[in-house]
Protein backbone atom coordinates (compact mmCIF):
# COMPACT_ATOMS: atom_id res chain seq x y z
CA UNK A 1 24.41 -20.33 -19.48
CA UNK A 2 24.96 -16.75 -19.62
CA UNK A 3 23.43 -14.85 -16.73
CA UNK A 4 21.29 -16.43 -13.23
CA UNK A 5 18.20 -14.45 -13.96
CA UNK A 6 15.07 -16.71 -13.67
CA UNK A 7 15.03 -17.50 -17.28
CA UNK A 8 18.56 -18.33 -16.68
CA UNK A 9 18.56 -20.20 -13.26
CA UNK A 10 15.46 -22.13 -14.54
CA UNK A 11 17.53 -23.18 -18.31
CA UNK A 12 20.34 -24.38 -16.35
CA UNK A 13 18.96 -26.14 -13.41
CA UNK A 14 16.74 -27.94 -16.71
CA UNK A 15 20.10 -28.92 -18.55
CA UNK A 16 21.25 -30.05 -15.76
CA UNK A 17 18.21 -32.23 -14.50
CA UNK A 18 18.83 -33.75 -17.58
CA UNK A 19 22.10 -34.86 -16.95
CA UNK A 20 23.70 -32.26 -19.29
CA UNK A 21 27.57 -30.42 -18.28
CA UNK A 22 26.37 -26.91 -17.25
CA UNK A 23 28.41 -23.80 -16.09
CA UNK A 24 26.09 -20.37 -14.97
CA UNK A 25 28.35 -17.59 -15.15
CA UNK A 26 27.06 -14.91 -13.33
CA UNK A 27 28.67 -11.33 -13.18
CA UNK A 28 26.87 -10.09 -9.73
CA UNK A 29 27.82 -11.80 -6.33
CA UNK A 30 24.06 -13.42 -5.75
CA UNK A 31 21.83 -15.10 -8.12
CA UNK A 32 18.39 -14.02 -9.06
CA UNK A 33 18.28 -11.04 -11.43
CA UNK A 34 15.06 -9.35 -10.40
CA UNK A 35 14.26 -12.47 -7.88
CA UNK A 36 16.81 -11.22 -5.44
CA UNK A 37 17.21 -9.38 -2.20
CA UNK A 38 19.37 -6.66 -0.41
CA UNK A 39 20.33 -5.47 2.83
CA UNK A 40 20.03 -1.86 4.33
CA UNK A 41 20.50 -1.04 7.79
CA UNK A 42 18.36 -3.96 9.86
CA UNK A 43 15.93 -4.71 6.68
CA UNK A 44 16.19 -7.05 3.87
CA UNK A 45 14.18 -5.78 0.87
CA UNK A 46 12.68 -7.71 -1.87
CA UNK A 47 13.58 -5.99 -4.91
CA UNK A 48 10.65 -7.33 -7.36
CA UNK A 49 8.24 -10.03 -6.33
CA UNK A 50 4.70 -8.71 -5.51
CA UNK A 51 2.36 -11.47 -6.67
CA UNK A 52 3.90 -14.96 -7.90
CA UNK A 53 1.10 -17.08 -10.19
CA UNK A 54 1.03 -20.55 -11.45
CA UNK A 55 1.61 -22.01 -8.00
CA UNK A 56 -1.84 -22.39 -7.02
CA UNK A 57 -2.36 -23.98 -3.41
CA UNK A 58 -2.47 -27.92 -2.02
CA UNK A 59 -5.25 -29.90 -4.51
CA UNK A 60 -5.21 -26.59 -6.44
CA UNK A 61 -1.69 -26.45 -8.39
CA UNK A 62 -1.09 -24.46 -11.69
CA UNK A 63 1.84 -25.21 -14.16
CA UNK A 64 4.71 -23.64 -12.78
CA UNK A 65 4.34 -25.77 -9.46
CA UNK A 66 4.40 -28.66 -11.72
CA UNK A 67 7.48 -27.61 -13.81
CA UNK A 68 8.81 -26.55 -10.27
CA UNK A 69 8.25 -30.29 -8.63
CA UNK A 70 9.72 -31.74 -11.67
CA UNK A 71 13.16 -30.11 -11.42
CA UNK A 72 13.23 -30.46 -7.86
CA UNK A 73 12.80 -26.59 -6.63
CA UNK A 74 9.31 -26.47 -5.71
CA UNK A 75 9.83 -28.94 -2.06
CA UNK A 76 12.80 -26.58 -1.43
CA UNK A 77 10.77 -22.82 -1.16
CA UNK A 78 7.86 -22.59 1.23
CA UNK A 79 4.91 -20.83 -0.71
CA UNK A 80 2.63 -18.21 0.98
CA UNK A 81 -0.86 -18.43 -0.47
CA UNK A 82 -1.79 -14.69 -0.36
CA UNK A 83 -5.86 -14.71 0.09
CA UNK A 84 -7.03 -11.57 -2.04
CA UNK A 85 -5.73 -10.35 -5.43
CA UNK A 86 -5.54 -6.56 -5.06
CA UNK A 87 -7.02 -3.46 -3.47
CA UNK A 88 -7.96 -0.91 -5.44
CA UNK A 89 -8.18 2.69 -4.58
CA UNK A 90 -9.63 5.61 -6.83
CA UNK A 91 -10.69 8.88 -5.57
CA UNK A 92 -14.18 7.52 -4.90
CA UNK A 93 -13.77 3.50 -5.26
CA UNK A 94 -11.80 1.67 -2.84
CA UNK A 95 -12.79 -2.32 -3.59
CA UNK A 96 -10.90 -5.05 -2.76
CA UNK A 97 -10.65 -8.24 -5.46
CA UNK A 98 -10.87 -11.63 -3.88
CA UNK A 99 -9.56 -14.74 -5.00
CA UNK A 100 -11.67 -16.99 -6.85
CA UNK A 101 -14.12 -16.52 -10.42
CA UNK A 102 -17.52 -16.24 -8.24
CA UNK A 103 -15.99 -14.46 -5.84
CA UNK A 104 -14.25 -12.13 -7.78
CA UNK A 105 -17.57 -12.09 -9.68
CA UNK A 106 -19.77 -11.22 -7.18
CA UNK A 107 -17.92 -8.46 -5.86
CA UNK A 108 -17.46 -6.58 -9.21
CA UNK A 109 -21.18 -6.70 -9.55
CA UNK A 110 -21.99 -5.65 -6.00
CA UNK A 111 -19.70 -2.90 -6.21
CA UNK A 112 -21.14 -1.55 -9.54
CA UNK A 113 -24.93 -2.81 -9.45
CA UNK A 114 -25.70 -0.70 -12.65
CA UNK A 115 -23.13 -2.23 -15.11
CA UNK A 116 -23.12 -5.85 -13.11
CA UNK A 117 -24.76 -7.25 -16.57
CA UNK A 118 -22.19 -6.01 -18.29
CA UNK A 119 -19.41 -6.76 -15.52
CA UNK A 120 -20.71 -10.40 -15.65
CA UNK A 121 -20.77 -10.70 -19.58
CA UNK A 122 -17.37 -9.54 -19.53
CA UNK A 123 -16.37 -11.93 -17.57
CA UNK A 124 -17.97 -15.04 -18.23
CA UNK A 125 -16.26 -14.50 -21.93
CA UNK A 126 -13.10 -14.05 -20.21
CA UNK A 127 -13.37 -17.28 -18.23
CA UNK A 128 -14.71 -19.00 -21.47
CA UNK A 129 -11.36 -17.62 -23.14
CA UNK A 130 -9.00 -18.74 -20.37
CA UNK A 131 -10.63 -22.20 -20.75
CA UNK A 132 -10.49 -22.29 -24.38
CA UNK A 133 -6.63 -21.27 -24.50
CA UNK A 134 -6.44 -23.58 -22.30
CA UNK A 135 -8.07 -26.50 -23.51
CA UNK A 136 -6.38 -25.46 -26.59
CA UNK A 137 -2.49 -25.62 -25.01
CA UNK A 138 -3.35 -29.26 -24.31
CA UNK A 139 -4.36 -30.25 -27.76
CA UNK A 140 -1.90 -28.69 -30.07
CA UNK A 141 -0.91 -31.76 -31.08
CA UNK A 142 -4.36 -32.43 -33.13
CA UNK A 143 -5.73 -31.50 -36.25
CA UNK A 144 -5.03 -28.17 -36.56
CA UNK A 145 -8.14 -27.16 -38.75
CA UNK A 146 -10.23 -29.25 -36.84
CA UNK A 147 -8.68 -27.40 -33.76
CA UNK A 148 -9.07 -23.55 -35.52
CA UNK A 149 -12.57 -24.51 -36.12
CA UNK A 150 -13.19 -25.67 -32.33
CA UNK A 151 -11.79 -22.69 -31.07
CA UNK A 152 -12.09 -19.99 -33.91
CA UNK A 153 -13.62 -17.45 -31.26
CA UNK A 154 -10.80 -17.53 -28.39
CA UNK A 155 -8.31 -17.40 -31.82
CA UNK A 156 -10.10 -14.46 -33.37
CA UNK A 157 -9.25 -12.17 -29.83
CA UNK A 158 -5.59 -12.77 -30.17
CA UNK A 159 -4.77 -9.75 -31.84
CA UNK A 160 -6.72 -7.52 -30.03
CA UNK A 161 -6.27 -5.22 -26.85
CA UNK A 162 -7.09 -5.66 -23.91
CA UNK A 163 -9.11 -2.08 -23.88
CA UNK A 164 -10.83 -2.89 -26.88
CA UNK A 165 -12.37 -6.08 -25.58
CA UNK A 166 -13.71 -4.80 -22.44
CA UNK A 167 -14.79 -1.46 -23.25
CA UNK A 168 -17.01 -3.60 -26.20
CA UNK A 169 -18.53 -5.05 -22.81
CA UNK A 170 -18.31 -2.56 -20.21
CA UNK A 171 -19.09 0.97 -20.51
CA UNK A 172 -18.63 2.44 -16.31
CA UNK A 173 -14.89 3.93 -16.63
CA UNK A 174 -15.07 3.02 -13.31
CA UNK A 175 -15.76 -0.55 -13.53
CA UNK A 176 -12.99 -0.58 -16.28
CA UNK A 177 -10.83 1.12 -14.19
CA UNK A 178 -11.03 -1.44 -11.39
CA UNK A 179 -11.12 -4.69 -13.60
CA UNK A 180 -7.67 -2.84 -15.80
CA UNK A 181 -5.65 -2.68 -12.59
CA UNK A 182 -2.91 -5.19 -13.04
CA UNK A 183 -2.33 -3.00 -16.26
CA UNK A 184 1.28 -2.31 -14.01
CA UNK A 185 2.24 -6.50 -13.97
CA UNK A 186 2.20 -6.47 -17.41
CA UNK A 187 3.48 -2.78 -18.45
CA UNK A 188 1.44 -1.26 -21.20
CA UNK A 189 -2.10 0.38 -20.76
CA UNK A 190 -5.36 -0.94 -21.25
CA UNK A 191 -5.25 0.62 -25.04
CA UNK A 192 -2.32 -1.39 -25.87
CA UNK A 193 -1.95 -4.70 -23.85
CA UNK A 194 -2.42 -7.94 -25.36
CA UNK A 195 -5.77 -8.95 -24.30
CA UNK A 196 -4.05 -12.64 -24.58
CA UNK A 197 -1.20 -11.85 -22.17
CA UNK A 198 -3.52 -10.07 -19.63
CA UNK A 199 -6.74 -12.47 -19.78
CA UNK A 200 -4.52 -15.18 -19.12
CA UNK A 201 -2.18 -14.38 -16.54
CA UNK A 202 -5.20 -12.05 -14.63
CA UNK A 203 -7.23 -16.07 -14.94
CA UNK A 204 -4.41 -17.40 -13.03
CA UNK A 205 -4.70 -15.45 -10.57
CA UNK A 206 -8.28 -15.40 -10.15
CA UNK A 207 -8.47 -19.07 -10.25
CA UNK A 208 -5.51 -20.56 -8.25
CA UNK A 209 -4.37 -16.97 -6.12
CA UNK A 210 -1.49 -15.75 -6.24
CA UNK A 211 1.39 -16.39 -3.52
CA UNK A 212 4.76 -15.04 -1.91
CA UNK A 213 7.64 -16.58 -1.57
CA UNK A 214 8.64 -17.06 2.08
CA UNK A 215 12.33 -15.73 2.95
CA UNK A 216 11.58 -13.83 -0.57
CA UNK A 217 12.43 -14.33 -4.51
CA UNK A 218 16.40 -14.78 -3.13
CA UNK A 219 14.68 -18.26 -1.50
CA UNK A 220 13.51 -19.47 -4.68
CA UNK A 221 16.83 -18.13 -7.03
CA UNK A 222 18.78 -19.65 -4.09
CA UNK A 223 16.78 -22.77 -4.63
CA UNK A 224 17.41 -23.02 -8.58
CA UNK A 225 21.08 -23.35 -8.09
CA UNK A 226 20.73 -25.76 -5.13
CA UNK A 227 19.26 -28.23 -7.96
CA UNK A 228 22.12 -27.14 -10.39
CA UNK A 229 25.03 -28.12 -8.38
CA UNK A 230 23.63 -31.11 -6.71
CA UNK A 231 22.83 -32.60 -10.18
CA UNK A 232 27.25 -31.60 -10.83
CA UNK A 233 26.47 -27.98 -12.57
CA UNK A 234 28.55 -24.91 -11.45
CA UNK A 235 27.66 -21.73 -10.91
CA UNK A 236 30.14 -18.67 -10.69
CA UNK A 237 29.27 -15.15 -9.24
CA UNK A 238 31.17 -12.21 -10.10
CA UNK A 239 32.15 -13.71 -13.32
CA UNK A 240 30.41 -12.53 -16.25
CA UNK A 241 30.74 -13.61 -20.18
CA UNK A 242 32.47 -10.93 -21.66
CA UNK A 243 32.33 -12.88 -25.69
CA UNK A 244 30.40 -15.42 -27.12
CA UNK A 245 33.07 -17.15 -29.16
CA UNK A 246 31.54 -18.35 -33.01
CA UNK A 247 33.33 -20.46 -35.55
CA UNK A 248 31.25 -21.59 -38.96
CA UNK A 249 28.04 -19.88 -38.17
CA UNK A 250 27.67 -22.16 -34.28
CA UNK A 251 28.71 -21.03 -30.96
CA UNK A 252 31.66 -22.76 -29.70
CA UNK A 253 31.55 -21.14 -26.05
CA UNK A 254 32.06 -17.82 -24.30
CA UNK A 255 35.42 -15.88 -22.80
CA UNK A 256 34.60 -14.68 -19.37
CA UNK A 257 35.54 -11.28 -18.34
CA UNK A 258 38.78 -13.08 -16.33
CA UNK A 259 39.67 -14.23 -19.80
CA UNK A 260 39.19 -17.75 -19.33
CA UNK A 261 37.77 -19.49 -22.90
CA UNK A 262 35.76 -21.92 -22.02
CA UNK A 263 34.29 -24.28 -24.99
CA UNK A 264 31.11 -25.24 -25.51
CA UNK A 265 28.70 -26.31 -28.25
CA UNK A 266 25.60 -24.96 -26.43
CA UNK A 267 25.05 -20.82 -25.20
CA UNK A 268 22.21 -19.83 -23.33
CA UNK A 269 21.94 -16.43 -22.74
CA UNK A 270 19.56 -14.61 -20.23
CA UNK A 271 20.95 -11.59 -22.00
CA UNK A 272 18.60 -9.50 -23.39
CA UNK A 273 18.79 -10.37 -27.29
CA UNK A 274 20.21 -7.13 -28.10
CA UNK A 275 23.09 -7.37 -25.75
CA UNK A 276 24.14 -10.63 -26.24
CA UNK A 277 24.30 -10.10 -30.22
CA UNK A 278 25.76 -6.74 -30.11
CA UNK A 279 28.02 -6.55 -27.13
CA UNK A 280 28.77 -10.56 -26.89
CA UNK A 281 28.89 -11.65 -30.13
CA UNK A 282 28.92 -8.66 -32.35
CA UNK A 283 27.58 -7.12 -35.24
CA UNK A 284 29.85 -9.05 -38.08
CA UNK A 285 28.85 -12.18 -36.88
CA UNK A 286 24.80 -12.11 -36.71
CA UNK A 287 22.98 -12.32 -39.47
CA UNK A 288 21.74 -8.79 -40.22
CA UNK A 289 17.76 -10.39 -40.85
CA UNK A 290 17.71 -10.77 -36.70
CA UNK A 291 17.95 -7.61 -36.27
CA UNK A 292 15.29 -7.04 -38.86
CA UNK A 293 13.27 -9.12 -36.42
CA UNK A 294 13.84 -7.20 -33.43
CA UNK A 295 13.86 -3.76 -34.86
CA UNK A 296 9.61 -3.16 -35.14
CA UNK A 297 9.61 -4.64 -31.35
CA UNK A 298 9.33 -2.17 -29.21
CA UNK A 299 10.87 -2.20 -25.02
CA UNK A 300 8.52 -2.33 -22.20
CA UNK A 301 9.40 -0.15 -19.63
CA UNK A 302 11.31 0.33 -16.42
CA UNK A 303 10.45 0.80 -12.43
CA UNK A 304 11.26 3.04 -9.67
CA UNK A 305 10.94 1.35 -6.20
CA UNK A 306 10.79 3.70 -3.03
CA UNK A 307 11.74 1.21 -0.46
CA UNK A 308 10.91 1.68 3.05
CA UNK A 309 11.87 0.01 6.56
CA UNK A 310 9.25 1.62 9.04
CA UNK A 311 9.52 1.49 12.43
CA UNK A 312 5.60 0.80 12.87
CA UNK A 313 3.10 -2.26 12.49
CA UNK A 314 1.10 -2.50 9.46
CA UNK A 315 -1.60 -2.17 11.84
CA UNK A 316 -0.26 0.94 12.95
CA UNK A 317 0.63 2.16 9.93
CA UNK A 318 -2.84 0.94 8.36
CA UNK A 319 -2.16 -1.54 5.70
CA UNK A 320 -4.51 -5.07 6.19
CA UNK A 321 -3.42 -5.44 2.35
CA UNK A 322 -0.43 -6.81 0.35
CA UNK A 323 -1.24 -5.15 -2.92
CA UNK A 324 -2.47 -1.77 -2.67
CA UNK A 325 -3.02 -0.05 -6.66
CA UNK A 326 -3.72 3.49 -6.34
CA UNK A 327 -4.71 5.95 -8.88
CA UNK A 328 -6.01 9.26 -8.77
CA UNK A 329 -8.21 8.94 -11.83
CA UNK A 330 -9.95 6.31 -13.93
CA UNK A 331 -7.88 6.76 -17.19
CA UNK A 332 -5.19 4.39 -16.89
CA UNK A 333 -4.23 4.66 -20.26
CA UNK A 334 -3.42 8.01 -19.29
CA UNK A 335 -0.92 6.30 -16.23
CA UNK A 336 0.30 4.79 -18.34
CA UNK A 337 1.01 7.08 -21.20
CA UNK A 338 3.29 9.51 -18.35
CA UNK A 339 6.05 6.73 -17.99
CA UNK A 340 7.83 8.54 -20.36
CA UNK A 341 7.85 12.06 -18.75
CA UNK A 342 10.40 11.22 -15.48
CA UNK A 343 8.88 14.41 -13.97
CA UNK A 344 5.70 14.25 -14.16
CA UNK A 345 3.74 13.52 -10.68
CA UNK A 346 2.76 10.11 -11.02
CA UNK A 347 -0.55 9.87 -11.01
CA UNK A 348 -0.68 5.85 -10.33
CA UNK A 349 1.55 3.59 -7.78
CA UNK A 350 1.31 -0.14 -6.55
CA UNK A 351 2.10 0.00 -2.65
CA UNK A 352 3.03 -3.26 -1.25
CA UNK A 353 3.70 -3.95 2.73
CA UNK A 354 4.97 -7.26 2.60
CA UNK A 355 4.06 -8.03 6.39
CA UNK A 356 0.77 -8.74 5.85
CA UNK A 357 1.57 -12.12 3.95
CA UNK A 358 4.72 -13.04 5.46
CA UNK A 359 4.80 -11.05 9.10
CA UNK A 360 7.99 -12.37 10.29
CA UNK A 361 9.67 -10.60 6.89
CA UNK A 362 11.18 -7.47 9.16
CA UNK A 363 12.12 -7.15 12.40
CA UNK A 364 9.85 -7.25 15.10
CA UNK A 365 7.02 -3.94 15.59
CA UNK A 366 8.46 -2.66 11.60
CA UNK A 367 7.09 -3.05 8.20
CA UNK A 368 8.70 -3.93 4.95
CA UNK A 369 6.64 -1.01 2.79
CA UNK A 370 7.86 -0.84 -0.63
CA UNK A 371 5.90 1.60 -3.40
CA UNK A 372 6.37 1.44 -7.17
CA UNK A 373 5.75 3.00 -10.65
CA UNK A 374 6.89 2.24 -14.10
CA UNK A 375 8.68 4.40 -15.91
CA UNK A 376 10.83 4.30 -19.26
CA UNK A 377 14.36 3.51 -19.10
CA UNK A 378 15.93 5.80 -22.19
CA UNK A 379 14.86 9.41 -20.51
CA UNK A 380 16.44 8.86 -17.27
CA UNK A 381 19.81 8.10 -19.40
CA UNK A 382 19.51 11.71 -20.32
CA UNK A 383 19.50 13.17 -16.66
CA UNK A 384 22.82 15.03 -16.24
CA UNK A 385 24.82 13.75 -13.32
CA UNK A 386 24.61 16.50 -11.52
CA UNK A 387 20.01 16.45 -11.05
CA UNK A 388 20.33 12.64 -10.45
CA UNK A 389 19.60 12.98 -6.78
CA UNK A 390 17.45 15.56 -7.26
CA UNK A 391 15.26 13.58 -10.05
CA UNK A 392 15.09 10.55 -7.76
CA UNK A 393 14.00 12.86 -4.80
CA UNK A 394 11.18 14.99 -6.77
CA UNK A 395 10.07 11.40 -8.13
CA UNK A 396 9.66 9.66 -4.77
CA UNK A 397 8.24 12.54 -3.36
CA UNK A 398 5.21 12.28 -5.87
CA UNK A 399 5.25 8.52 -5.20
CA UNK A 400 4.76 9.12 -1.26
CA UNK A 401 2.25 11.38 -1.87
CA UNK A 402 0.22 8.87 -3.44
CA UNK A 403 1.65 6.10 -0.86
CA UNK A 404 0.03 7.84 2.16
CA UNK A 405 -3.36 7.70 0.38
CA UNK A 406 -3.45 4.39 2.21
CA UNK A 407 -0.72 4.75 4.89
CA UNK A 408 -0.86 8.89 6.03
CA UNK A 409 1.76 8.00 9.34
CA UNK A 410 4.40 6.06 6.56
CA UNK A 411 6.74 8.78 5.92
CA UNK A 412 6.87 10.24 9.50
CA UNK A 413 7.48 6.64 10.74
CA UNK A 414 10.06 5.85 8.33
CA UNK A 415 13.95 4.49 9.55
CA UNK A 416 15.25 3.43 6.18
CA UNK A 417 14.56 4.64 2.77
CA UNK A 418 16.64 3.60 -0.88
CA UNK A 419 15.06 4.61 -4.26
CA UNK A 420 16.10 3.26 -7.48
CA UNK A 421 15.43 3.94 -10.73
CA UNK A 422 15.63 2.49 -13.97
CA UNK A 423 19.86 3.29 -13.64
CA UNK A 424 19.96 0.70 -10.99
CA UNK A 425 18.20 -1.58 -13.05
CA UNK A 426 20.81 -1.02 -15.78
CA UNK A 427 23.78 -0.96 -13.32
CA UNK A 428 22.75 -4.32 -11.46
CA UNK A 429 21.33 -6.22 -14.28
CA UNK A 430 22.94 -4.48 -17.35
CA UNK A 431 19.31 -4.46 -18.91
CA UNK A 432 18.37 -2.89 -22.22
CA UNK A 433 17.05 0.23 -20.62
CA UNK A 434 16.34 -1.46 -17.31
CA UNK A 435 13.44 -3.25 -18.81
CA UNK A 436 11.35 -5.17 -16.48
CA UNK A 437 9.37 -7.18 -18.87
CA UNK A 438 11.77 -7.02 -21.79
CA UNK A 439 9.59 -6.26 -25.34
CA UNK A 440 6.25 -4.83 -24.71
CA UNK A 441 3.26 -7.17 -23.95
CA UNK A 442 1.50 -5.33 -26.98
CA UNK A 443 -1.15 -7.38 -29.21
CA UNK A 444 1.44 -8.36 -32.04
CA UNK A 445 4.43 -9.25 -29.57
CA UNK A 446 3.49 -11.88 -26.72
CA UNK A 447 3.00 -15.21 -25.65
CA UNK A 448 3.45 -17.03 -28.96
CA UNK A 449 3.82 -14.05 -30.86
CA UNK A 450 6.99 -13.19 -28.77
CA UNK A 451 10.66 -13.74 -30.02
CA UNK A 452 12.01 -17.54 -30.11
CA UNK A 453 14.27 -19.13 -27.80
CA UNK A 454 16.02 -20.00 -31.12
CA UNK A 455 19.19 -17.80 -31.52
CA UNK A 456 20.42 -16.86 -35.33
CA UNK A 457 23.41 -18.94 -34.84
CA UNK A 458 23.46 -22.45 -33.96
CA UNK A 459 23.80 -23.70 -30.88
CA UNK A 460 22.80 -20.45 -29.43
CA UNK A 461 19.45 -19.86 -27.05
CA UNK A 462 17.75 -16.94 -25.47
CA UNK A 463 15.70 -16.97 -21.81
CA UNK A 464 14.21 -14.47 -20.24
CA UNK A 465 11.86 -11.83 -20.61
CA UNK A 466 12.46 -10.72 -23.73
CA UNK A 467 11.49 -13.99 -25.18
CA UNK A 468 8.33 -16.34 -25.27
CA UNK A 469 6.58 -16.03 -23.51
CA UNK A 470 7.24 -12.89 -22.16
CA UNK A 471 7.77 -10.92 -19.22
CA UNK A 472 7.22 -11.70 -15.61
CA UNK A 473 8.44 -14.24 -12.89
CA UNK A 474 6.27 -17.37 -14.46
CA UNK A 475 6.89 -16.08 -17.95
CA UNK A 476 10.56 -15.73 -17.46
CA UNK A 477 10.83 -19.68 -15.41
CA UNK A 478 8.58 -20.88 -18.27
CA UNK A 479 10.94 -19.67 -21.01
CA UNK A 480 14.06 -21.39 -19.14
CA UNK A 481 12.27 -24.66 -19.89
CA UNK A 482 11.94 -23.78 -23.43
CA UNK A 483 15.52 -22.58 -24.26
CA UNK A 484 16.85 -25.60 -22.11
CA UNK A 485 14.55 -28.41 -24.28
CA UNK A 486 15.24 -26.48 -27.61
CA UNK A 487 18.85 -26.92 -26.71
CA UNK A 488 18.42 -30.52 -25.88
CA UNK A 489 16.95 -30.59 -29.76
CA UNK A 490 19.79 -28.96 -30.97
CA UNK A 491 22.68 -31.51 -29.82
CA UNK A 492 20.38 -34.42 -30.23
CA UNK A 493 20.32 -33.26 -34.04
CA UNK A 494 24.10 -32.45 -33.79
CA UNK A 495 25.22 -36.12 -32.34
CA UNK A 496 26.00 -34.95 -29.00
CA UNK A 497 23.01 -36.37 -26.99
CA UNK A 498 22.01 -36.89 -23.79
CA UNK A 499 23.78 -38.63 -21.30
């Protein structure tokens, strides 16, 4: 397995629940990808997690809990159930969104008494939807006519936006606004987002919460490889792949950048597609159709993360929130659309103080306070060497500025600040453009629509974000399962087994 990123971690701890040989090489000195951790000064920062879903609560469990008990991880990482979904702030809406479909319900419709038929319309089809997909997932083993003709109306959405659905229902921008704000888990605006990708993952939320992982996302990458090596896998840090070796159209196992060959009839990569076929492989060997495949899809985008150790409460420093989306208009699309121009003020962030789910998560009296925006990989590429500092500081300035809508004292009471960019992405987890969610969640290219594990050589798998079904922390875990049981296909087929 090429790489400990989730979809990584999660293929190899699989394999080797399944009694399979399994070696993670990993080129960094921790595991975790984007579910990691690092140290500056007397704070340890989470570098990703905001909201994990598809844990659910005690009596209340979603799927990823269950894959999670199964392999042995989920009794190993304490979950914190986090007891509201969001608060959102506009210039004259500031609503928080509770956990829960009534709830959640009620509160839209309270908040916006004049469109609360259409508020509730909207989402009575979207809970209809989630349990149709649902229902669906569980019988995709029947008749499929039978099953197109039970559920021809959740089928007939799957190619459209999220926008267009709900502005067929809705018609306050406002409202819209408010019920578009995870628009940032998923990276493309309202306009453009599979209304598939968000109306499911935005269900699982509202029905089992979201939580946070206690001793953060390095507790539950530390826990994946816990399961590996007690069930005789390996895992190596600061020992990356540097080929894929190929003989006859299969893999035959990978050279590592100390030059070690090390055979093997099964390759997992948590590469990004692109990397792994280009850099690891190379060109002469894939078969040129795959990159037909991939070359319509287009890549979602980066983050910048302003992260802040403040010496001051989150009482003092006003936060009683974990997620805090704030915009200073109602046309996310519009948000969205800037993540190209680097220099633009942001006009939308996500500010997160971690202490108010997990309190104990910095030093006593401080606050973990971390604020974030998306923004495109490929134009920060183009920054001369020389404005890189200065970029980074005009950025996070704008990003502060919309940070102290909620918190006005945070800068002043500031100890430690570290920004990064989509470079760091690239530097730290050699990322096609720093992608955070690998291809964009658009209508045609998610979820089942997405890019197979199935590599174009045999023997060879992809996990991760940039594969079904898609990007995220549960997406990327979820598409470690598949890789690791399409590989268990593959040398069943091939006479190697399972032990």
């Amino acid at each position: 397995v090429v790489g400990a990123g989730l979809g990584g971690l999660s293929a190899a701890a699989r394999l080797s629940r399944m009694h399979q040989r399994v070696l993670l090489l990993e080129r960094h000195n921790v595991p975790g990808g984007y579910a990691t951790s690092f140290v500056r000064g007397r704070f340890e920062f989470e570098v990703a997690l905001h909201e994990l879903s598809g844990v659910g609560r005690p009596g209340n469990r979603g799927s990823l809990y269950r894959y999670l008990a199964e392999l042995g991880v989920a009794d190993r990482v304490e979950f914190i159930p986090i007891d509201h979904l969001y608060r959102s702030v506009f210039p004259d809406v500031d609503l928080v969104l509770p956990v829960g479909r009534e709830a959640y319900l009620a509160t839209m419709c309270d908040a916006f008494p004049q469109a609360s038929d259409s508020i509730r319309a909207f989402l009575e089809m979207l809970f209809d939807f989630n349990d149709s997909i649902r229902a669906l997932d569980e019988q995709k083993h029947g008749n499929p006519l039978k099953l197109v003709l039970k559920y021809r109306r959740a089928l007939g959405l799957l190619p459209a936006t999220w926008g267009e659905v709900l502005n067929h229902y809705v018609r306050d921008e406002r409202a819209r606004a408010v019920l578009s704000q995870y628009w940032g888990y998923f990276g493309l605006g309202p306009s453009k987002v599979s209304f598939l990708y968000f109306a499911t993952a935005m269900g699982t939320y509202m029905d089992i919460g979201p939580v946070y992982v206690k001793g953060r996302s390095q507790a539950l990458s530390n826990a994946f490889v816990e399961v590996i090596e007690e069930n005789g896998g390996e895992v190596r840090y600061n020992c990356g792949a540097r080929r894929i070796t190929v003989e006859g159209g299969r893999v035959t196992g990978v050279i590592t950048e100390e030059d070690e060959e090390i055979l093997a009839d099964v390759v997992v990569s948590n590469a990004d597609p692109v990397t792994t076929c280009h850099d690891l492989i190379g060109l002469e060997t894939v078969p040129s159709r795959f990159f037909d495949l991939l070359g319509p899809r287009r890549r979602g985008p980066s983050s910048v993360n302003v992260y802040m150790g403040v010496d001051a409460s989150p009482e003092e420093l006003g936060f009683v929130h974990h997620e805090n989306f704030v915009s200073d208009h109602y046309d996310l699309d519009a948000s969205a659309g800037s993540m190209a121009d680097i220099l633009a003020p942001p006009s939308a962030a996500l500010v997160t103080c971690y202490n108010t789910v997990s309190p104990d998560i910095s030093p006593p009296g401080t606050s973990l306070v971390v604020t974030t925006i998306l923004q495109h990989g490929e134009p920060w590429t183009r920054v001369p060497p020389s404005e890189y500092l200065d970029t980074k500081r005009k950025v996070a300035e704008g990003m502060l500025r919309l940070a102290e809508r909620v918190s006005p004292s945070l800068r002043e009471r500031a100890e430690v600040v570290e920004v990064a960019t989509p470079l760091t992405n690239m530097r730290f987890l050699n990322t096609l453009d720093g992608a955070v969610y690998g291809f964009a969640n658009t209508a045609f290219d998610h979820s089942v629509l997405r890019m197979s594990a199935r590599g174009p050589l045999g023997g060879l798998f992809f996990a991760g974000a940039f594969t079904q079904p898609g990007g995220g922390f549960e997406p990327c875990m979820m598409s470690g399962q598949t890789a690791a049981d399409m590989a268990l296909s593959y040398r069943g087929e091939n006479g190697k087994g399972v032990r």
